[in-house]
PDBML (XML) file of the C-alpha atoms, coordinates in Angstrom:
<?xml version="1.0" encoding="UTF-8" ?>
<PDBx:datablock datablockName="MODEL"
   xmlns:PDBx="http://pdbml.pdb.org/schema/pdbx-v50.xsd"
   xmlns:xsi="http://www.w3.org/2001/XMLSchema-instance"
   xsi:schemaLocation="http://pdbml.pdb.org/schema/pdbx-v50.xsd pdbx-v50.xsd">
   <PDBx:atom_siteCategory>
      <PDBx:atom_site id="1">
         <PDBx:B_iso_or_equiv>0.00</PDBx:B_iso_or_equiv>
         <PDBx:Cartn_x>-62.288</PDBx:Cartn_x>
         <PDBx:Cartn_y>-3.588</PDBx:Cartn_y>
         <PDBx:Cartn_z>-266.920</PDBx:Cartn_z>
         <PDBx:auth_asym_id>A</PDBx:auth_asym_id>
         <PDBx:auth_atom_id>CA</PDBx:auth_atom_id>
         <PDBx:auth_comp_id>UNK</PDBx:auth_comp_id>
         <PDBx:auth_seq_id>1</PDBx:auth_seq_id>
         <PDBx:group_PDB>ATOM</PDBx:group_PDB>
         <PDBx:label_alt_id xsi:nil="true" />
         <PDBx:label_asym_id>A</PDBx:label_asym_id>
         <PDBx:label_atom_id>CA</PDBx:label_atom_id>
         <PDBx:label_comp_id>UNK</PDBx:label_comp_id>
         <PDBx:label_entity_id>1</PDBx:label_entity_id>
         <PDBx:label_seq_id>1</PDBx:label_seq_id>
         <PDBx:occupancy>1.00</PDBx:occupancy>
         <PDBx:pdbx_PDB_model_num>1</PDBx:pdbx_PDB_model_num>
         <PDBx:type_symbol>C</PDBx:type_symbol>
      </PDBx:atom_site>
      <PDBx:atom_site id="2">
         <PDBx:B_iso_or_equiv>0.00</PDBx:B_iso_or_equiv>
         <PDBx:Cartn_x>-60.767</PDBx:Cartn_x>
         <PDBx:Cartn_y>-3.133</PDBx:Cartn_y>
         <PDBx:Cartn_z>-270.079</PDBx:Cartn_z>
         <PDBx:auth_asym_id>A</PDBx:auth_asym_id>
         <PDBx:auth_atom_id>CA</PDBx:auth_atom_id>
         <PDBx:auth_comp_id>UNK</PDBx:auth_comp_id>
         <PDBx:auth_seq_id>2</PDBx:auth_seq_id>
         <PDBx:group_PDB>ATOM</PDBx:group_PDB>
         <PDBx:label_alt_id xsi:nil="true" />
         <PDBx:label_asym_id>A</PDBx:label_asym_id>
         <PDBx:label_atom_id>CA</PDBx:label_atom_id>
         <PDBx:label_comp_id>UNK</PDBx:label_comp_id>
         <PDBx:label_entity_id>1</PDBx:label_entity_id>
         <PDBx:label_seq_id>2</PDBx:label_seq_id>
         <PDBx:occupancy>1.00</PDBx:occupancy>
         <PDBx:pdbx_PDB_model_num>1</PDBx:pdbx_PDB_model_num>
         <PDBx:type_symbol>C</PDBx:type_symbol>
      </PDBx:atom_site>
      <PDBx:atom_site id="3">
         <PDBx:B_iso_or_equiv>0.00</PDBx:B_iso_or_equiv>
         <PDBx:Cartn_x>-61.097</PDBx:Cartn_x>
         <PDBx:Cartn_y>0.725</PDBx:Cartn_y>
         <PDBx:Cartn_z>-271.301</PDBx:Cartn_z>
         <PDBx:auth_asym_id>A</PDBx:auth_asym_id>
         <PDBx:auth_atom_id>CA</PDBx:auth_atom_id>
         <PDBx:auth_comp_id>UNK</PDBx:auth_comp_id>
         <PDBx:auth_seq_id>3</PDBx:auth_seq_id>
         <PDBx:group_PDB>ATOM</PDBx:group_PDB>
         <PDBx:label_alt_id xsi:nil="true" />
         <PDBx:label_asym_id>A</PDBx:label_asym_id>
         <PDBx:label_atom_id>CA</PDBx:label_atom_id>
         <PDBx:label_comp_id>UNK</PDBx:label_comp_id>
         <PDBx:label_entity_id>1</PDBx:label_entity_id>
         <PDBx:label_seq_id>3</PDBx:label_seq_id>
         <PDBx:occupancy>1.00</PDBx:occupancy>
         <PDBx:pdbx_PDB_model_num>1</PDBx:pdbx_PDB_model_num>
         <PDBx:type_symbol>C</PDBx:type_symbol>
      </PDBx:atom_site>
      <PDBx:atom_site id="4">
         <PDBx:B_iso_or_equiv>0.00</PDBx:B_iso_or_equiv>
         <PDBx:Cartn_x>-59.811</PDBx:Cartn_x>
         <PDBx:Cartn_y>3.820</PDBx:Cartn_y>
         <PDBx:Cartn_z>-272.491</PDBx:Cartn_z>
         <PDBx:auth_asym_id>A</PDBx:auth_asym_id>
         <PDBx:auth_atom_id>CA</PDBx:auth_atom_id>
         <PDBx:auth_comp_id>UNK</PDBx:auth_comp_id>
         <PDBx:auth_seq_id>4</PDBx:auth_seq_id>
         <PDBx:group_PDB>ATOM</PDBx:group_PDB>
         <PDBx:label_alt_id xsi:nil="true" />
         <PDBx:label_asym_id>A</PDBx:label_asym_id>
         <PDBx:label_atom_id>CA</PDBx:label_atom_id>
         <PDBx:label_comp_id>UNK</PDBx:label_comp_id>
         <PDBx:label_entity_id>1</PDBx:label_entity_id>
         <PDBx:label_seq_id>4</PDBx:label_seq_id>
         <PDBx:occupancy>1.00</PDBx:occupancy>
         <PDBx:pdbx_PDB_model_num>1</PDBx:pdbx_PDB_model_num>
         <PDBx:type_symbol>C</PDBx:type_symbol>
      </PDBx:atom_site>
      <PDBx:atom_site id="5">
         <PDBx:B_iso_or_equiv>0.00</PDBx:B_iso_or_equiv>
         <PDBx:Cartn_x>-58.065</PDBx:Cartn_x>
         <PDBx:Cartn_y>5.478</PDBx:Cartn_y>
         <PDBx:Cartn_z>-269.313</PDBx:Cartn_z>
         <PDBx:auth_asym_id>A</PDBx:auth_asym_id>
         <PDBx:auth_atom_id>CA</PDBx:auth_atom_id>
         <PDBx:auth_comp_id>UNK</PDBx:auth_comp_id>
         <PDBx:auth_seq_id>5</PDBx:auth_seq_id>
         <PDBx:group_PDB>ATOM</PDBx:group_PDB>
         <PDBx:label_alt_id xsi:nil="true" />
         <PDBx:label_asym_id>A</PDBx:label_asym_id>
         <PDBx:label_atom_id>CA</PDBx:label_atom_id>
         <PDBx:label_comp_id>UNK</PDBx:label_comp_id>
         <PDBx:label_entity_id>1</PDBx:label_entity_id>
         <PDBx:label_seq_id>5</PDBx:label_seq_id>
         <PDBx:occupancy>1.00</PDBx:occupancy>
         <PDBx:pdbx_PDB_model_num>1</PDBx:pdbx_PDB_model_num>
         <PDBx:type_symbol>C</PDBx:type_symbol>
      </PDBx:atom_site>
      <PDBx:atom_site id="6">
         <PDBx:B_iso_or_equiv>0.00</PDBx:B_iso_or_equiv>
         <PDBx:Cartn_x>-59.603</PDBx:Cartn_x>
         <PDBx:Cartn_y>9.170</PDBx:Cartn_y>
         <PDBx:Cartn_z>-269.188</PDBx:Cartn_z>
         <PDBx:auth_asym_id>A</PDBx:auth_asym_id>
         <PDBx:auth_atom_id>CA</PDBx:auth_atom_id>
         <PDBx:auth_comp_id>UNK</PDBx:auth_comp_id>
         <PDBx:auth_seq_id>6</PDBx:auth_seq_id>
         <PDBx:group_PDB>ATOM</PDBx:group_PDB>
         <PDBx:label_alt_id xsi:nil="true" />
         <PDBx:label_asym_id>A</PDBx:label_asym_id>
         <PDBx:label_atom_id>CA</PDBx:label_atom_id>
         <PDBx:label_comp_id>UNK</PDBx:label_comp_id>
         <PDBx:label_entity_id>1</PDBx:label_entity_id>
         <PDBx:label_seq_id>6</PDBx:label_seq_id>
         <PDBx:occupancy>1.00</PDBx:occupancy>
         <PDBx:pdbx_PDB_model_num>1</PDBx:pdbx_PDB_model_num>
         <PDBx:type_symbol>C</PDBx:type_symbol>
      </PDBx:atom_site>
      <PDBx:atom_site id="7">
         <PDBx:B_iso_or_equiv>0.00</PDBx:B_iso_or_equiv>
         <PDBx:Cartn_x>-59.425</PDBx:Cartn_x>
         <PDBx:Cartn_y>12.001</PDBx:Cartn_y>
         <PDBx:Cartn_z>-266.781</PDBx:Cartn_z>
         <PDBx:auth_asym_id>A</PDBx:auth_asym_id>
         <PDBx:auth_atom_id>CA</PDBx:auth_atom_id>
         <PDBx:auth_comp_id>UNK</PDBx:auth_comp_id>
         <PDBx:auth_seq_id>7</PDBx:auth_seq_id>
         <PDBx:group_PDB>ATOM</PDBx:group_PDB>
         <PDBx:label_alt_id xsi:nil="true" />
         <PDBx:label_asym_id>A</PDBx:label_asym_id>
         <PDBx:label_atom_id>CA</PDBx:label_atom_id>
         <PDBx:label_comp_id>UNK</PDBx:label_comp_id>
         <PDBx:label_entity_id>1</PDBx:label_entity_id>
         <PDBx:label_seq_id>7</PDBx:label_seq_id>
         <PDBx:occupancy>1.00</PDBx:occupancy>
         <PDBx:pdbx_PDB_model_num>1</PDBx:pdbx_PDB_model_num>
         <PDBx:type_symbol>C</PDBx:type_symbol>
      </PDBx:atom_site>
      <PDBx:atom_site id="8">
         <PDBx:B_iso_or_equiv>0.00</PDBx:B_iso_or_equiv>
         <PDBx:Cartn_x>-62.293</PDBx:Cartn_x>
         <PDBx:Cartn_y>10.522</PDBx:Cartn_y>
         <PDBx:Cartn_z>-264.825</PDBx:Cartn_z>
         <PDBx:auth_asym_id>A</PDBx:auth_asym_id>
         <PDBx:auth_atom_id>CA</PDBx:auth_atom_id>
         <PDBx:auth_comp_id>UNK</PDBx:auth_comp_id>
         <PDBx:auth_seq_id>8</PDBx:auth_seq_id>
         <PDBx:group_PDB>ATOM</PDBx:group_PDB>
         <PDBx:label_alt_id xsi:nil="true" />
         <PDBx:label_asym_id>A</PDBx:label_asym_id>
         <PDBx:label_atom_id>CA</PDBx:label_atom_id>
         <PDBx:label_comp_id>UNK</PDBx:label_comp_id>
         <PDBx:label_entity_id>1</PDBx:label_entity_id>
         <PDBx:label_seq_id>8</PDBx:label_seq_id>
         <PDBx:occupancy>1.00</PDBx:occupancy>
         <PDBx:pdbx_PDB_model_num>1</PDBx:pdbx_PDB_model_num>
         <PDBx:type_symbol>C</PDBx:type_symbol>
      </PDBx:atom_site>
      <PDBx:atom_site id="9">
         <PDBx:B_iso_or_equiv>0.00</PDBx:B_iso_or_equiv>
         <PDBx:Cartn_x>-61.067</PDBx:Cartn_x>
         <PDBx:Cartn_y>7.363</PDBx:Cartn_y>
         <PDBx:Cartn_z>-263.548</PDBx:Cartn_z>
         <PDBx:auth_asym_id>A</PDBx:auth_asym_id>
         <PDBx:auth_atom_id>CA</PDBx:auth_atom_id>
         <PDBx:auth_comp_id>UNK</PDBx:auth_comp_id>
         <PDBx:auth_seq_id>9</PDBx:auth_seq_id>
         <PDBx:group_PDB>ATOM</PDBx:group_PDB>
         <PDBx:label_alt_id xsi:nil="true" />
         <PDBx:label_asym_id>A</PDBx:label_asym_id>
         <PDBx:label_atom_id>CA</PDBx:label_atom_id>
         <PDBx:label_comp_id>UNK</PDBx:label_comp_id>
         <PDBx:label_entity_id>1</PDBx:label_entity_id>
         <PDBx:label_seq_id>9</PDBx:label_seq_id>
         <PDBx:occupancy>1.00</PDBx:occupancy>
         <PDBx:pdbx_PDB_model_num>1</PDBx:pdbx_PDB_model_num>
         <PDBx:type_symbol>C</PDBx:type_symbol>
      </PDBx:atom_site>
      <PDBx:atom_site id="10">
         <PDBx:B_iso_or_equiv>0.00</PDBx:B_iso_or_equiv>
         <PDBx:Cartn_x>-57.810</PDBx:Cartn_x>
         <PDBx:Cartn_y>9.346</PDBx:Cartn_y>
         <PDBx:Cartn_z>-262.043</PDBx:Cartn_z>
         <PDBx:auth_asym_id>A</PDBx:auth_asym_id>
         <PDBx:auth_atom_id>CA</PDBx:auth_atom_id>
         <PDBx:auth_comp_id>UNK</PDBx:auth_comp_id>
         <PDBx:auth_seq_id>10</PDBx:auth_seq_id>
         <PDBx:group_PDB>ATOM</PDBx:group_PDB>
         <PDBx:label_alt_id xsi:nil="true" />
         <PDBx:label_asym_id>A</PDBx:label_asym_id>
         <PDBx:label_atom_id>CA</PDBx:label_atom_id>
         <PDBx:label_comp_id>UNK</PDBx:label_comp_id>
         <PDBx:label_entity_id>1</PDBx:label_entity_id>
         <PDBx:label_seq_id>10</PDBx:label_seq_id>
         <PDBx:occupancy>1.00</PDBx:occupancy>
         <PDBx:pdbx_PDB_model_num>1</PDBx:pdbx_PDB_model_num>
         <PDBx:type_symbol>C</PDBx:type_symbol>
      </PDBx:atom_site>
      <PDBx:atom_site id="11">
         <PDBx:B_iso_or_equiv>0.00</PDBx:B_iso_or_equiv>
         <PDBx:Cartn_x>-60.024</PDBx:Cartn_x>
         <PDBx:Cartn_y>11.388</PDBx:Cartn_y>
         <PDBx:Cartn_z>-260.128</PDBx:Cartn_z>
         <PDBx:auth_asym_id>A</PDBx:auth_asym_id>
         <PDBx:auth_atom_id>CA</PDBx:auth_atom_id>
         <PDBx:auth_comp_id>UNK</PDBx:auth_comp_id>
         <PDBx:auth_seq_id>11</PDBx:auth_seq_id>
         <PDBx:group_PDB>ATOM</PDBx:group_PDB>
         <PDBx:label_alt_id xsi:nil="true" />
         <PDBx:label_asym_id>A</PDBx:label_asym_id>
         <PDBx:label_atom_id>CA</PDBx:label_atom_id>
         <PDBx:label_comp_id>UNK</PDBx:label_comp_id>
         <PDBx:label_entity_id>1</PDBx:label_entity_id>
         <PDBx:label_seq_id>11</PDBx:label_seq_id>
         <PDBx:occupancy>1.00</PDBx:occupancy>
         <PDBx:pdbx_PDB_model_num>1</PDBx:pdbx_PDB_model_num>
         <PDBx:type_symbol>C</PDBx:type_symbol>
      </PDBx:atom_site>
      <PDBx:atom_site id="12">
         <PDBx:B_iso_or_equiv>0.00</PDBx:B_iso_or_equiv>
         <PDBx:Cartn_x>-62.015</PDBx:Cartn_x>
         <PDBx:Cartn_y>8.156</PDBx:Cartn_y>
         <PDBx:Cartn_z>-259.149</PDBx:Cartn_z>
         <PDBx:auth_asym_id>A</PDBx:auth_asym_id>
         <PDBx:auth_atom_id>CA</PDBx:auth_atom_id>
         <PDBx:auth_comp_id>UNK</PDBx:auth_comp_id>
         <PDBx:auth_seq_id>12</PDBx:auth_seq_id>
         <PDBx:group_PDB>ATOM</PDBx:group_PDB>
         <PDBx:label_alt_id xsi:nil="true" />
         <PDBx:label_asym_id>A</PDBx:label_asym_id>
         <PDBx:label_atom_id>CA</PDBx:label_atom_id>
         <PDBx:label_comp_id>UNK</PDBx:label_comp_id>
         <PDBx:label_entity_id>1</PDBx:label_entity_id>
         <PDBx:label_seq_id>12</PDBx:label_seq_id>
         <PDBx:occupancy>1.00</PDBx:occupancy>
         <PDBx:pdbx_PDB_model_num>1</PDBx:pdbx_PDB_model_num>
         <PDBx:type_symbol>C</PDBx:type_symbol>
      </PDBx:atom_site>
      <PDBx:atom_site id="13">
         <PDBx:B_iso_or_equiv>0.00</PDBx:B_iso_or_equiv>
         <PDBx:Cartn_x>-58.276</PDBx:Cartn_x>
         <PDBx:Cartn_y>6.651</PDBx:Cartn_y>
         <PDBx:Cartn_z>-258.433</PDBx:Cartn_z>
         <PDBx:auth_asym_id>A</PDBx:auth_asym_id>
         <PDBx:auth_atom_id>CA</PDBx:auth_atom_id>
         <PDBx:auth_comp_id>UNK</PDBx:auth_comp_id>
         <PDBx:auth_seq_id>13</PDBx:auth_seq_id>
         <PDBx:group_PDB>ATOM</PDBx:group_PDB>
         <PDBx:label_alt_id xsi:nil="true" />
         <PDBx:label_asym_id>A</PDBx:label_asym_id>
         <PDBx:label_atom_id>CA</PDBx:label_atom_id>
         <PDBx:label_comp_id>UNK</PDBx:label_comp_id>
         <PDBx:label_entity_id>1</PDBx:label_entity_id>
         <PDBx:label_seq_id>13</PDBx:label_seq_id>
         <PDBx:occupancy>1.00</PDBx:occupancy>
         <PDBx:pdbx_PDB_model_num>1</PDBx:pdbx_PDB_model_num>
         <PDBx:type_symbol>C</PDBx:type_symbol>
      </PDBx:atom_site>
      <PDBx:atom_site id="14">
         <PDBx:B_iso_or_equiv>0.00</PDBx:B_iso_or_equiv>
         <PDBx:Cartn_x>-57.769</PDBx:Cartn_x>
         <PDBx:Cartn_y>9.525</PDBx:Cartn_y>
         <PDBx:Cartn_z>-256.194</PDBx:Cartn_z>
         <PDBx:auth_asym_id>A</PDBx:auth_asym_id>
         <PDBx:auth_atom_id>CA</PDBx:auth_atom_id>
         <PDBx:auth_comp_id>UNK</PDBx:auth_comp_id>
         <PDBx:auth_seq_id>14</PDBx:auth_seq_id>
         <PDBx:group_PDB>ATOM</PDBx:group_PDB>
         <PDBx:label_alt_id xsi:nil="true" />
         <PDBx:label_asym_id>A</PDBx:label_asym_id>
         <PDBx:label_atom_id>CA</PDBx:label_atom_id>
         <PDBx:label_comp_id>UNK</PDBx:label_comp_id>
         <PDBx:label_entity_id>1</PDBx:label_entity_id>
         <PDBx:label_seq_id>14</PDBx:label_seq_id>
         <PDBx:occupancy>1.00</PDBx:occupancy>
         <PDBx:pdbx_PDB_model_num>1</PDBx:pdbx_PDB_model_num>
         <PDBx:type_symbol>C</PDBx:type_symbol>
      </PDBx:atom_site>
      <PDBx:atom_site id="15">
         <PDBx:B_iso_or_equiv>0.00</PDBx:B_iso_or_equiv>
         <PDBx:Cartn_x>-60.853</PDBx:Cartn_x>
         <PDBx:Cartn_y>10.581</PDBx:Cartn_y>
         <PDBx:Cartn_z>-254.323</PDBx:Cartn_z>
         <PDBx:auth_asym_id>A</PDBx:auth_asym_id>
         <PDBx:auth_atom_id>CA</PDBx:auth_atom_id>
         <PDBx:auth_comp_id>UNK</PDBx:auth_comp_id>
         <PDBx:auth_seq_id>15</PDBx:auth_seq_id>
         <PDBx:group_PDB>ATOM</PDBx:group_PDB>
         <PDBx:label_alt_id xsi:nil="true" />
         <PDBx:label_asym_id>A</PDBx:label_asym_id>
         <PDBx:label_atom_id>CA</PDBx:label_atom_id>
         <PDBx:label_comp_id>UNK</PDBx:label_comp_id>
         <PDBx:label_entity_id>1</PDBx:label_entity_id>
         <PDBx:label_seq_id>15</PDBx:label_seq_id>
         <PDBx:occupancy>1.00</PDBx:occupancy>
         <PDBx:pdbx_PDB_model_num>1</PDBx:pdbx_PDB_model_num>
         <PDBx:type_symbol>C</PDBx:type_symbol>
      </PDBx:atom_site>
      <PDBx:atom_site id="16">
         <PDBx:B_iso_or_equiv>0.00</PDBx:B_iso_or_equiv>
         <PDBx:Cartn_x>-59.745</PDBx:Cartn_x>
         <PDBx:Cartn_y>9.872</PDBx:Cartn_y>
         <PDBx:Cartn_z>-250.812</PDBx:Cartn_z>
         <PDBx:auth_asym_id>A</PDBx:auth_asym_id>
         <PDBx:auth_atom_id>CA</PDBx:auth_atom_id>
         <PDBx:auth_comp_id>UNK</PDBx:auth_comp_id>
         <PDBx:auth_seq_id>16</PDBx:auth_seq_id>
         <PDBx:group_PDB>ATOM</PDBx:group_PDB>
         <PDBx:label_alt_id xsi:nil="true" />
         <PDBx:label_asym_id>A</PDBx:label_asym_id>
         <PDBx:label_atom_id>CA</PDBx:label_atom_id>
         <PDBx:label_comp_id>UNK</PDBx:label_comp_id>
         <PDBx:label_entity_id>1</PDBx:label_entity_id>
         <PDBx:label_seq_id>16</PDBx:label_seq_id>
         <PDBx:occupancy>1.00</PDBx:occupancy>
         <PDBx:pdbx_PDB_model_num>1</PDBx:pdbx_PDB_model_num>
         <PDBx:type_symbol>C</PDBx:type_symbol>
      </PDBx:atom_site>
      <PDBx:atom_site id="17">
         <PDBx:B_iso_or_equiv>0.00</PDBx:B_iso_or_equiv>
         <PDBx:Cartn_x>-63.272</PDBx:Cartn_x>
         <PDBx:Cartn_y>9.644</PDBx:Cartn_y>
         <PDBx:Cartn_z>-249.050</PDBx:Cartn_z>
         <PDBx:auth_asym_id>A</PDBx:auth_asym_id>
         <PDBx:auth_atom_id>CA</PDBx:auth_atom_id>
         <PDBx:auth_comp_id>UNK</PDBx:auth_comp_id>
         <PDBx:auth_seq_id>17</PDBx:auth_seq_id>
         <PDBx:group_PDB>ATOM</PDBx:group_PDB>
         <PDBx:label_alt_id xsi:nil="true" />
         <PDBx:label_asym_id>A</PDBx:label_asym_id>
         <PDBx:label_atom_id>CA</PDBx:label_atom_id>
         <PDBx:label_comp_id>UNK</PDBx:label_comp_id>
         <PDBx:label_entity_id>1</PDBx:label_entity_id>
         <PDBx:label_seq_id>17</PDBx:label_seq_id>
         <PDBx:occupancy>1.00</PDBx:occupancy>
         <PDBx:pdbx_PDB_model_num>1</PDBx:pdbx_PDB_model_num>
         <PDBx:type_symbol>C</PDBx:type_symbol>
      </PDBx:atom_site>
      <PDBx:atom_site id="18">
         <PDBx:B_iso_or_equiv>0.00</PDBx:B_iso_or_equiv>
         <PDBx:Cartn_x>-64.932</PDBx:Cartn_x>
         <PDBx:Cartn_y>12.107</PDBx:Cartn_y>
         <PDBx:Cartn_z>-246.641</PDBx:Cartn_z>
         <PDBx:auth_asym_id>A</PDBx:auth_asym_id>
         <PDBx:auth_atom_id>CA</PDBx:auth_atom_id>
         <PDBx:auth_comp_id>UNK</PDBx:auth_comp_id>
         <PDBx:auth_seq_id>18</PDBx:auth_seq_id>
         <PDBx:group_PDB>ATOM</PDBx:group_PDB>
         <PDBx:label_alt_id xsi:nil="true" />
         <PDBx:label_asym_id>A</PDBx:label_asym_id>
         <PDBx:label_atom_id>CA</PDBx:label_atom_id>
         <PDBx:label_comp_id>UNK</PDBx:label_comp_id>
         <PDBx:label_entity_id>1</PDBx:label_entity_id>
         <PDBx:label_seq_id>18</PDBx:label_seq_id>
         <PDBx:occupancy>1.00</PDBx:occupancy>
         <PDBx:pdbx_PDB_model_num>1</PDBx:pdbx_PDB_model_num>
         <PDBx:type_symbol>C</PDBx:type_symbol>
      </PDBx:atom_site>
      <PDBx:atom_site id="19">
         <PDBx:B_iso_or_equiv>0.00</PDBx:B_iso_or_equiv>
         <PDBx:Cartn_x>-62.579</PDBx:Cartn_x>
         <PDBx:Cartn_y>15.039</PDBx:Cartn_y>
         <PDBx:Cartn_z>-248.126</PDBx:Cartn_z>
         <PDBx:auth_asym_id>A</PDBx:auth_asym_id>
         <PDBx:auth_atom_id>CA</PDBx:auth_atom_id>
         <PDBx:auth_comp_id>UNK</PDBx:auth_comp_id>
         <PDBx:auth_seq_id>19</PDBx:auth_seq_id>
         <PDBx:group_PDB>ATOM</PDBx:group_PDB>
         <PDBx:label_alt_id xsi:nil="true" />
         <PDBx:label_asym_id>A</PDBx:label_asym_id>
         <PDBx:label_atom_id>CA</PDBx:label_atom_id>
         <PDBx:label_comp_id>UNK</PDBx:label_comp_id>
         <PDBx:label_entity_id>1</PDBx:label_entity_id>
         <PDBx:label_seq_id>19</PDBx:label_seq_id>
         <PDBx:occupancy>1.00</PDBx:occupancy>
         <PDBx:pdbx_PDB_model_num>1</PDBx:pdbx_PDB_model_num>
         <PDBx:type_symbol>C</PDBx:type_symbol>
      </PDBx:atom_site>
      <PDBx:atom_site id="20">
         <PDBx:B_iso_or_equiv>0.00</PDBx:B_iso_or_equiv>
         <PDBx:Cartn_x>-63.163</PDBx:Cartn_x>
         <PDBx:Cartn_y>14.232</PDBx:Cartn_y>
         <PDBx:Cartn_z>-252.011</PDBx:Cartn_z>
         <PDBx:auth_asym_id>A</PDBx:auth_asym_id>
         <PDBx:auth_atom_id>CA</PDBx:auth_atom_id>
         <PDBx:auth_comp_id>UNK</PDBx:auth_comp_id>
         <PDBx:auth_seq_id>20</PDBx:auth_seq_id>
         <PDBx:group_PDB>ATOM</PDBx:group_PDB>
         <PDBx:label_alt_id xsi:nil="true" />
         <PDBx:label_asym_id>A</PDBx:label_asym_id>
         <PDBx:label_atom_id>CA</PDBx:label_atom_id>
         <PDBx:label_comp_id>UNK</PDBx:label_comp_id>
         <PDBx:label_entity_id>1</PDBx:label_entity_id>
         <PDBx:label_seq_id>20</PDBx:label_seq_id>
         <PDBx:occupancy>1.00</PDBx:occupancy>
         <PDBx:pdbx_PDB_model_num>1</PDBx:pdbx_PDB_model_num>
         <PDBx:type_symbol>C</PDBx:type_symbol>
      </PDBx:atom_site>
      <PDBx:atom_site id="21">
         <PDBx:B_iso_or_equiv>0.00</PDBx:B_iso_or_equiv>
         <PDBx:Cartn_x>-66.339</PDBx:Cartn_x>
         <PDBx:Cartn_y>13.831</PDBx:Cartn_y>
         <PDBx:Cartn_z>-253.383</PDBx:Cartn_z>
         <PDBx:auth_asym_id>A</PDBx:auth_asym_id>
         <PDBx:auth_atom_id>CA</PDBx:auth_atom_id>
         <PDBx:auth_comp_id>UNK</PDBx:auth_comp_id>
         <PDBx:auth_seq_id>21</PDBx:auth_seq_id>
         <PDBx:group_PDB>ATOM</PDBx:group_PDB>
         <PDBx:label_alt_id xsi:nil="true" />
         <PDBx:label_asym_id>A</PDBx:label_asym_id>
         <PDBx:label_atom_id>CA</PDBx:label_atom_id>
         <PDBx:label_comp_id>UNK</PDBx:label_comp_id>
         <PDBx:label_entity_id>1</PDBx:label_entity_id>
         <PDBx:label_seq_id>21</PDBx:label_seq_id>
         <PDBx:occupancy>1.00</PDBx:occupancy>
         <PDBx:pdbx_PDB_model_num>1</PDBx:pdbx_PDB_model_num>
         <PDBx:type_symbol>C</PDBx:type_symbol>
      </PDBx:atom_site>
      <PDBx:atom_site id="22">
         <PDBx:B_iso_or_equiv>0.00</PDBx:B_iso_or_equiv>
         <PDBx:Cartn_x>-66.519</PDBx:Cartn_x>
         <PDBx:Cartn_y>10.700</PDBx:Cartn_y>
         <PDBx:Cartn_z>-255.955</PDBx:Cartn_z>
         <PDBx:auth_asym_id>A</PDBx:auth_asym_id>
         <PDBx:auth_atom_id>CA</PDBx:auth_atom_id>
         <PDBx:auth_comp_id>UNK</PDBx:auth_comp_id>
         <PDBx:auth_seq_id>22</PDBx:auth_seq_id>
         <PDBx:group_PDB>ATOM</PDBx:group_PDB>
         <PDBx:label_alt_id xsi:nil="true" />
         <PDBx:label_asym_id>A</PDBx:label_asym_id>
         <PDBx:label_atom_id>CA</PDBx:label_atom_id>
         <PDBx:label_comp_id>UNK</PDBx:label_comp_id>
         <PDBx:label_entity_id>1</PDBx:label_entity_id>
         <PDBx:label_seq_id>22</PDBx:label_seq_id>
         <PDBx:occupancy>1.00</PDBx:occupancy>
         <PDBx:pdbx_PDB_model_num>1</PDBx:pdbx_PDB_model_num>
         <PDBx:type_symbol>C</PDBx:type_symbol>
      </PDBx:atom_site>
      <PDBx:atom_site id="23">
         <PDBx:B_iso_or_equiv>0.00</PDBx:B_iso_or_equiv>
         <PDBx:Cartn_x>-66.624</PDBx:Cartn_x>
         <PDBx:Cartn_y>10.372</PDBx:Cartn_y>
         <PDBx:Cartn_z>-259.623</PDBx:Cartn_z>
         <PDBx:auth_asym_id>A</PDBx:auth_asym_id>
         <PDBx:auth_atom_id>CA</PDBx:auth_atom_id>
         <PDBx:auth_comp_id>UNK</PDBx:auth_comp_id>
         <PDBx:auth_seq_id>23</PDBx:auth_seq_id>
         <PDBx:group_PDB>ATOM</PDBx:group_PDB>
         <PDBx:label_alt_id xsi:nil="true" />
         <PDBx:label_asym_id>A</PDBx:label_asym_id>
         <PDBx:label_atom_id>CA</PDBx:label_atom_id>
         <PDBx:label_comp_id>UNK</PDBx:label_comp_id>
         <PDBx:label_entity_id>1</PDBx:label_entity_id>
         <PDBx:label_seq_id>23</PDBx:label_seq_id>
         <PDBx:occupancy>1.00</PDBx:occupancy>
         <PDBx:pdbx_PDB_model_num>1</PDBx:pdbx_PDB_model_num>
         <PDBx:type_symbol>C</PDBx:type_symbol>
      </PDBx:atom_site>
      <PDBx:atom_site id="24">
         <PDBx:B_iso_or_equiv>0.00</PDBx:B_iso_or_equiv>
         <PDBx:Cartn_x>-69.588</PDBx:Cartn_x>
         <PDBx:Cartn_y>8.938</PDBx:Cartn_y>
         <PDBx:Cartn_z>-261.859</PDBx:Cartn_z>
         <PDBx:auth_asym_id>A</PDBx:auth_asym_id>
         <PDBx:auth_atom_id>CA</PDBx:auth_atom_id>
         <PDBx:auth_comp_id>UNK</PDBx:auth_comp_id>
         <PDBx:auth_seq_id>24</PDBx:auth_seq_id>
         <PDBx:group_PDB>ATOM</PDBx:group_PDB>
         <PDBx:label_alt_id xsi:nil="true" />
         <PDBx:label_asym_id>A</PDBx:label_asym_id>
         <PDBx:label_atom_id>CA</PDBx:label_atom_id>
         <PDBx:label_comp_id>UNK</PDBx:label_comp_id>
         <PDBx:label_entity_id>1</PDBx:label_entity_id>
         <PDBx:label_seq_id>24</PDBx:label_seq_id>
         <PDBx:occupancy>1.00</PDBx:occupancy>
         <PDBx:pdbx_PDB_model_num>1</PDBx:pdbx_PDB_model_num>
         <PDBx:type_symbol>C</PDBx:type_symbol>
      </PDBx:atom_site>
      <PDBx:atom_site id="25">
         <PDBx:B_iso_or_equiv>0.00</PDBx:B_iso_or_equiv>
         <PDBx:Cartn_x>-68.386</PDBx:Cartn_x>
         <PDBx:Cartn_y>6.284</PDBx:Cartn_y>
         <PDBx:Cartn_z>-264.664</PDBx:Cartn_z>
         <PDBx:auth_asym_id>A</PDBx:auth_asym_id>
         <PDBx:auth_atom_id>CA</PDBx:auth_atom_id>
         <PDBx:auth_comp_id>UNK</PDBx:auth_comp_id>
         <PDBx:auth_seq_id>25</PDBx:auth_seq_id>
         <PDBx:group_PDB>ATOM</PDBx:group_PDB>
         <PDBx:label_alt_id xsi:nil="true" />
         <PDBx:label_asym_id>A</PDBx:label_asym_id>
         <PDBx:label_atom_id>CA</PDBx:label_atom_id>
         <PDBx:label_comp_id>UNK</PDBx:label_comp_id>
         <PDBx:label_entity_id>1</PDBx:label_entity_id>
         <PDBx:label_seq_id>25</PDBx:label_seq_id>
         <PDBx:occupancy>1.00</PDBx:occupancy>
         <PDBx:pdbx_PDB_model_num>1</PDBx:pdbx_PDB_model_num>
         <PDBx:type_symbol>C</PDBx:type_symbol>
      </PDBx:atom_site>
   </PDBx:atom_siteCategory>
</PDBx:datablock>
C-alpha cells in the first residue's frame, strides 16, 4: 500500500503482540 510513511505505521511495524498494544490506520 502505497502511502505517506508516518509515525503510526512504525509503531504498527513494531508492536510485538501480547506486550504492545496495536495501532489504528
Amino acid at each position: 500500500q502505497r502511502t505517506t510513511i508516518q509515525t503510526d505505521h512504525i509503531l504498527a511495524s513494531s508492536a510485538l503482540p501480547l506486550f504492545f498494544p496495536t495501532v489504528a490506520i
